[in-house]
C-alpha atoms as a PDB file:
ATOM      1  CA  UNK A   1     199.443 156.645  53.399  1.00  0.00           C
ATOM      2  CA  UNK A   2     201.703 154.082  55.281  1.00  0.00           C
ATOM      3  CA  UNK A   3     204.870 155.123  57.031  1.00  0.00           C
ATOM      4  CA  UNK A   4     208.116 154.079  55.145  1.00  0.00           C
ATOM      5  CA  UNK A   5     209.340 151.430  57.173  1.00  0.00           C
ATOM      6  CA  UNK A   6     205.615 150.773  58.814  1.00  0.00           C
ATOM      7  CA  UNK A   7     205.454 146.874  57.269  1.00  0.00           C
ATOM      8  CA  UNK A   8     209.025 146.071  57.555  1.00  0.00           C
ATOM      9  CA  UNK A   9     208.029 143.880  60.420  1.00  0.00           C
ATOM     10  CA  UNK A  10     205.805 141.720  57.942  1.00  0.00           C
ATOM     11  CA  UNK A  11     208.014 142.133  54.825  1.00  0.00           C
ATOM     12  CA  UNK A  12     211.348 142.340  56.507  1.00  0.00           C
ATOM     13  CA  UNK A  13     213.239 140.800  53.118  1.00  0.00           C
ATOM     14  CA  UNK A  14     212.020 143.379  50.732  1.00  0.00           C
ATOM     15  CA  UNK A  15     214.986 145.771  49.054  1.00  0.00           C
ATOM     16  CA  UNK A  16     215.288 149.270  50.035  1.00  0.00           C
ATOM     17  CA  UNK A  17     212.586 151.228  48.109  1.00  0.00           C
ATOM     18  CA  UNK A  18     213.775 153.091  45.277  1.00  0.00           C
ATOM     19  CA  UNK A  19     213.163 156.632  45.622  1.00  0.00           C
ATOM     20  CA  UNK A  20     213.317 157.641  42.065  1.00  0.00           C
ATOM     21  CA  UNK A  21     210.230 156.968  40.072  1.00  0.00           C
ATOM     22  CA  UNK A  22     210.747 156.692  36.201  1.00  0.00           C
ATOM     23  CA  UNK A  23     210.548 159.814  34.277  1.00  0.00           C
ATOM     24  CA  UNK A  24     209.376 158.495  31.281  1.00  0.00           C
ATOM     25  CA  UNK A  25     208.400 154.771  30.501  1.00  0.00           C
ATOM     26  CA  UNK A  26     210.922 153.033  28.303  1.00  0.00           C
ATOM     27  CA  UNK A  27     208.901 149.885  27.088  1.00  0.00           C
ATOM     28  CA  UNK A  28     206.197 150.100  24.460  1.00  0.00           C
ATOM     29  CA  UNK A  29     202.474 150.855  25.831  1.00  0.00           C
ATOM     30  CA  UNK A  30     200.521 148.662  24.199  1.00  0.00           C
ATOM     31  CA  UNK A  31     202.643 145.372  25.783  1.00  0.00           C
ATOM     32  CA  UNK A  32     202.699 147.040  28.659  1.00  0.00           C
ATOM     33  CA  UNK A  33     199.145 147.576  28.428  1.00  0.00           C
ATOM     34  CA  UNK A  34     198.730 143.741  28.004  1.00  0.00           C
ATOM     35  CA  UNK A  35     201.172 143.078  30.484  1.00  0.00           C
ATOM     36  CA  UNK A  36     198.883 145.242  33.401  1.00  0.00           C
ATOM     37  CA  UNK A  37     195.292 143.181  32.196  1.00  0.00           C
ATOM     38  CA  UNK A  38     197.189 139.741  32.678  1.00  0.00           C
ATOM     39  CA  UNK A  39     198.560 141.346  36.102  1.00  0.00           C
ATOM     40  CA  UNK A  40     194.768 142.332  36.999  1.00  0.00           C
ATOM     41  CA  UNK A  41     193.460 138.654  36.539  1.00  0.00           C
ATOM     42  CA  UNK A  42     196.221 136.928  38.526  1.00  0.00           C
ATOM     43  CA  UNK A  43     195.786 139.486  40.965  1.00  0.00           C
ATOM     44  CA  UNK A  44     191.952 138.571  40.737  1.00  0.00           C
ATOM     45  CA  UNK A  45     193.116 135.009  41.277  1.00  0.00           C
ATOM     46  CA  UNK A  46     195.951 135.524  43.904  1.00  0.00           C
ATOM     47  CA  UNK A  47     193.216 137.654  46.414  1.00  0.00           C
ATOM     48  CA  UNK A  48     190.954 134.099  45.754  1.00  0.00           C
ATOM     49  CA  UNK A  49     194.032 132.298  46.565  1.00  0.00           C
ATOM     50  CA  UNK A  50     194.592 134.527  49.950  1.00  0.00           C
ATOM     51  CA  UNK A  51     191.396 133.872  50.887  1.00  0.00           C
ATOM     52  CA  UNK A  52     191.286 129.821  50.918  1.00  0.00           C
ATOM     53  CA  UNK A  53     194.617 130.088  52.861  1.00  0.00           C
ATOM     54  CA  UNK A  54     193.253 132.998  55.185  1.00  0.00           C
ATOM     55  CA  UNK A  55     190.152 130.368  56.079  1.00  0.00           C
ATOM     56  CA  UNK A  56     192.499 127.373  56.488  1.00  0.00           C
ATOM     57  CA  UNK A  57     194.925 128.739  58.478  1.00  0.00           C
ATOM     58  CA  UNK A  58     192.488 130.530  61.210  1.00  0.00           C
ATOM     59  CA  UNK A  59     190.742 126.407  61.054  1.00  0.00           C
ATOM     60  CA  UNK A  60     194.281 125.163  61.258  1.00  0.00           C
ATOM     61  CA  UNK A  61     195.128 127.491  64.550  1.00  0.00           C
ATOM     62  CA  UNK A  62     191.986 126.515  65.930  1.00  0.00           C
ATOM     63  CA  UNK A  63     192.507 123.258  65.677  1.00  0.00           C
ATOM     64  CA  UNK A  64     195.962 123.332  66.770  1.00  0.00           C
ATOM     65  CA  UNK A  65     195.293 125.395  70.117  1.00  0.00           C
ATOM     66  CA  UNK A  66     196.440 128.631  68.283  1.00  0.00           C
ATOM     67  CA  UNK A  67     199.841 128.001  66.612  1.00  0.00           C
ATOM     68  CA  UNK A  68     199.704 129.507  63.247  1.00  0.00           C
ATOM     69  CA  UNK A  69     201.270 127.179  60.176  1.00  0.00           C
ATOM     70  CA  UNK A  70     204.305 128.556  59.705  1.00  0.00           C
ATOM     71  CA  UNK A  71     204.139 127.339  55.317  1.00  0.00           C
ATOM     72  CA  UNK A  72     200.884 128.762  55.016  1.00  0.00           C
ATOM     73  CA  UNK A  73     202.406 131.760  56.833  1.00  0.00           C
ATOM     74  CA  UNK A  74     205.261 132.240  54.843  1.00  0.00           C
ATOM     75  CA  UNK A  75     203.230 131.723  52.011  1.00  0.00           C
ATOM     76  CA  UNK A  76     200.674 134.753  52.419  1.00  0.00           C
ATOM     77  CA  UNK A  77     203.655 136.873  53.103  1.00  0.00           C
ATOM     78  CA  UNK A  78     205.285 135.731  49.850  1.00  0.00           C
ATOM     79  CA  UNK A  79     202.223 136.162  48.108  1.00  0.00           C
ATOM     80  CA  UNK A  80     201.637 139.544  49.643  1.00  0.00           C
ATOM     81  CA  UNK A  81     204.902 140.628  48.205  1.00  0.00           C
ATOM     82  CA  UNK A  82     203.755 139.657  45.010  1.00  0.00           C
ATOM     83  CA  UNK A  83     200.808 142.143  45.079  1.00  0.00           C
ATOM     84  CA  UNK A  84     202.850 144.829  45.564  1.00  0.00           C
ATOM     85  CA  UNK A  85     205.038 144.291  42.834  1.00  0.00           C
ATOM     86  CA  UNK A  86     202.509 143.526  40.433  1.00  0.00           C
ATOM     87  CA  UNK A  87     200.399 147.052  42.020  1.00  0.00           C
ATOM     88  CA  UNK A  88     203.583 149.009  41.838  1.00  0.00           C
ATOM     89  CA  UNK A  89     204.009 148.039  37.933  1.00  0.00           C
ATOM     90  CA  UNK A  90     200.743 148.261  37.343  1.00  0.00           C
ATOM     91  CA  UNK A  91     201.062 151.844  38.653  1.00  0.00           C
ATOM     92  CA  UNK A  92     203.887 152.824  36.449  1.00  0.00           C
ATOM     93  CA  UNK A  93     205.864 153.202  39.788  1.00  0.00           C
ATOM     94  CA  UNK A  94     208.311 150.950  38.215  1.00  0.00           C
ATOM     95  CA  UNK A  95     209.432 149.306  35.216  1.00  0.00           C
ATOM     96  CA  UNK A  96     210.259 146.231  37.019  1.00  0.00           C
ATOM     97  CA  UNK A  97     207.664 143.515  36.070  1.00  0.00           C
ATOM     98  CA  UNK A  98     207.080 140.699  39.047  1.00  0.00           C
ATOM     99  CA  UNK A  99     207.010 136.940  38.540  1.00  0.00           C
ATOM    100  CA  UNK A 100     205.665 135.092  35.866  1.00  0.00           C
ATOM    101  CA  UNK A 101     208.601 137.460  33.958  1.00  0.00           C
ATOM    102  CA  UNK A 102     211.538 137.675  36.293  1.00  0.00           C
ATOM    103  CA  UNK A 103     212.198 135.176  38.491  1.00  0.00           C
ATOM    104  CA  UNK A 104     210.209 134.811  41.875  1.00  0.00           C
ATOM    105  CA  UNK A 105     212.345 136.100  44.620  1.00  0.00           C
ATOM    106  CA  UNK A 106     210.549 135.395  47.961  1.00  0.00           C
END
């Protein structure tokens, strides 16, 4: 298990972490249910997604005599974040659903 405070260095903008897990889940199952299989496909998608920009940005640092794109950077990072929300509420760790329902906060 990671060390709190062991990815700040990549995810330096994220809130503190709550602490306190819900005790009990307030929304309805069922939606929430549907809510966690749409979660699963974009997370299907978005770990596609990582990979294209994974391959171009290790051709892109090649190319440009190891400087990493600093969009496609900021991107993965902001994408990475993403995952975790959407694994956290897909865990129950939180009642907190990520973007396409709140707003995306990268």
């Amino acid at each position: 298990m990671a060390e709190r405070g062991e990815f700040d260095h990549v995810m330096p903008d994220l809130p503190e972490p709550q602490e306190r897990r819900p005790d009990k889940i307030g929304e309805n199952m069922g939606l929430r249910f549907v809510h966690s299989v749409i979660l699963a496909i974009m997370i299907n998608l978005a770990q596609s997604v990582l990979l294209l920009v994974t391959v171009v940005q290790y051709v892109l640092t090649l190319v440009n005599t190891n400087a990493p794109n600093a969009r496609l950077t900021e991107f993965g990072t902001d994408l990475g974040t993403w995952l975790a929300k959407a694994a956290r509420y897909q865990a129950m760790g939180t009642e907190e659903k990520p973007w396409p329902w709140e707003p995306w906060d990268a």
